[in-house]
Protein backbone atom coordinates (compact mmCIF):
# COMPACT_ATOMS: atom_id res chain seq x y z
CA UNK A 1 51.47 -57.50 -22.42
CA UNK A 2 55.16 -57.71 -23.24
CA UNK A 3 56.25 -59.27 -26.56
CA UNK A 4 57.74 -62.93 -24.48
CA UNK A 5 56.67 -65.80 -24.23
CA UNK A 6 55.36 -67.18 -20.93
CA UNK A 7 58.59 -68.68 -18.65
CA UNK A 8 61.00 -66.85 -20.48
CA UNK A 9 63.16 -65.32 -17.56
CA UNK A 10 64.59 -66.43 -14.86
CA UNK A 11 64.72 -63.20 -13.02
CA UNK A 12 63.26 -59.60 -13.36
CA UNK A 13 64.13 -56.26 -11.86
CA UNK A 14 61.10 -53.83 -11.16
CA UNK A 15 63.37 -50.79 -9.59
CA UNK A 16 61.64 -47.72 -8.48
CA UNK A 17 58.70 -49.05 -10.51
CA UNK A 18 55.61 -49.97 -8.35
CA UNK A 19 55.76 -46.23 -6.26
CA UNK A 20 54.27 -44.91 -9.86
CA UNK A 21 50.88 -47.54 -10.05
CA UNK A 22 48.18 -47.15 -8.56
CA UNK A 23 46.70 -50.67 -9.72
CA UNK A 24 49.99 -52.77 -9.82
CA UNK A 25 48.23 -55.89 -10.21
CA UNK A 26 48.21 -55.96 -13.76
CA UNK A 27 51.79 -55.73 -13.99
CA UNK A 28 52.48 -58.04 -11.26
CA UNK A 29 50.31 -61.16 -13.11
CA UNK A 30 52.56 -60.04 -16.06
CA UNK A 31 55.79 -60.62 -14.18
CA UNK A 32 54.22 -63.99 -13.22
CA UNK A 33 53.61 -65.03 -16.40
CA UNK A 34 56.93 -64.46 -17.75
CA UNK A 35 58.86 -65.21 -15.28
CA UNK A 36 59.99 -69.31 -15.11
CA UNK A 37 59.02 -71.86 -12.87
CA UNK A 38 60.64 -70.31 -9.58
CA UNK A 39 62.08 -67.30 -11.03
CA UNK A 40 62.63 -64.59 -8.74
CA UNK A 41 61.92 -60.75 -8.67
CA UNK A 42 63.67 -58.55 -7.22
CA UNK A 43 61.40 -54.84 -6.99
CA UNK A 44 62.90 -51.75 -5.34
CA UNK A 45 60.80 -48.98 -3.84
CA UNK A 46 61.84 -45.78 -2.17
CA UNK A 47 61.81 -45.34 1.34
CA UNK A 48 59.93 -42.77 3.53
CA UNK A 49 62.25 -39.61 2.19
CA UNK A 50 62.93 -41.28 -1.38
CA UNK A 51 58.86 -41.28 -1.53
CA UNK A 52 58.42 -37.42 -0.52
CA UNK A 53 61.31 -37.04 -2.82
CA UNK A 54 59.05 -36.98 -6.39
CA UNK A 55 55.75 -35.57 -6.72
CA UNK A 56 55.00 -38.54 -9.09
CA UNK A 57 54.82 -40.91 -6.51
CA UNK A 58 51.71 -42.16 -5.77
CA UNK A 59 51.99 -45.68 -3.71
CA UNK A 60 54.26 -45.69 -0.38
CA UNK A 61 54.98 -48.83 -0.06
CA UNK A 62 57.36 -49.77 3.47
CA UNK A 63 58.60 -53.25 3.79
CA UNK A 64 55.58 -54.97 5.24
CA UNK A 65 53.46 -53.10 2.40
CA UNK A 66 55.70 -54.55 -0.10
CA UNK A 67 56.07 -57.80 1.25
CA UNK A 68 52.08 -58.00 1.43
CA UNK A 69 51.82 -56.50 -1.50
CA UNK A 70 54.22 -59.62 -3.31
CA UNK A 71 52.56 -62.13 -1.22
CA UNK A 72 48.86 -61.17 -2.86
CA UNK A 73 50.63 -61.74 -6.16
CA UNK A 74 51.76 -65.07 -5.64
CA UNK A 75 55.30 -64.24 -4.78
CA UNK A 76 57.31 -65.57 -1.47
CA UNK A 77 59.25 -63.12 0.47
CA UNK A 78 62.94 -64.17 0.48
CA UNK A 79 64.76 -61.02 1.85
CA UNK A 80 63.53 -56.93 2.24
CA UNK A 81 67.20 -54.91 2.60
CA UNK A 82 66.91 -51.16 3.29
CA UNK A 83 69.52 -51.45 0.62
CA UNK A 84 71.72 -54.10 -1.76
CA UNK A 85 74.96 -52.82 -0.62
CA UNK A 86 76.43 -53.86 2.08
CA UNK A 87 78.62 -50.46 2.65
CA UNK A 88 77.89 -49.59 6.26
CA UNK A 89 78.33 -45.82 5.67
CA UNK A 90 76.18 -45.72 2.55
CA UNK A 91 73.42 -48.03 4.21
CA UNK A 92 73.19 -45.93 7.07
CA UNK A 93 72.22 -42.73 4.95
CA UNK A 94 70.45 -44.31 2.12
CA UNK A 95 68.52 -46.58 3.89
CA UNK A 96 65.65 -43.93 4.22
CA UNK A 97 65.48 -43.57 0.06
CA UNK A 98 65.62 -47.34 -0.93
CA UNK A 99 64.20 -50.41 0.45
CA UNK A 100 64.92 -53.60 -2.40
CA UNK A 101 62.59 -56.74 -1.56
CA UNK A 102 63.57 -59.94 -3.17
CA UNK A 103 60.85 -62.65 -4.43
CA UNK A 104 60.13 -65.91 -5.35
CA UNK A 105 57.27 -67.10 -7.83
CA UNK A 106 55.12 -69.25 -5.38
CA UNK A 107 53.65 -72.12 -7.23
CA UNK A 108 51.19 -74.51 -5.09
């Protein structure tokens, strides 16, 4: 449990975090809860060669995985990007390491 109060942030960044659980649940409903009323997450997780890349990976996750993954935790899809940047020669060769899906609390 982190040491905030529920609806605290507006926004949270879980880069190169989720690859490392195995039960991510737990940390997802903890997002939730301190996130705000339609705050948004943005979670990054290595591609296919960013994954083979560290032995202490232990969830692939590709963009439909993620996105499902978000969706089961009460979050709504809003964009998956191979990559934030928009720099056509770094996309095209990092876009096998990184894939950055962006999320919105879904309250109904």
């Amino acid at each position: 449990r982190l040491p905030f109060d529920a609806g605290t942030f507006d926004g949270l960044i879980l880069d190169n975090v989720l690859e490392h659980i195995t039960v991510p649940q737990p940390l997802l409903a903890e997002a939730r809860r301190v996130l705000k009323p339609l705050g948004r997450l943005l979670a990054g997780v290595p591609g296919p060669k960013g994954y083979r890349s560290d032995p202490d990976h232990k969830v692939y996750y590709d963009a439909d995985g993620l996105i499902r993954l978000m969706q089961n935790n009460g979050f709504i899809c809003r964009m998956v990007l191979p990559m934030p940047l928009r720099l056509p020669w770094l996309f095209a060769r990092m876009r096998q390491y990184c894939i950055y899906g962006v999320f919105d609390l879904y309250y109904g």
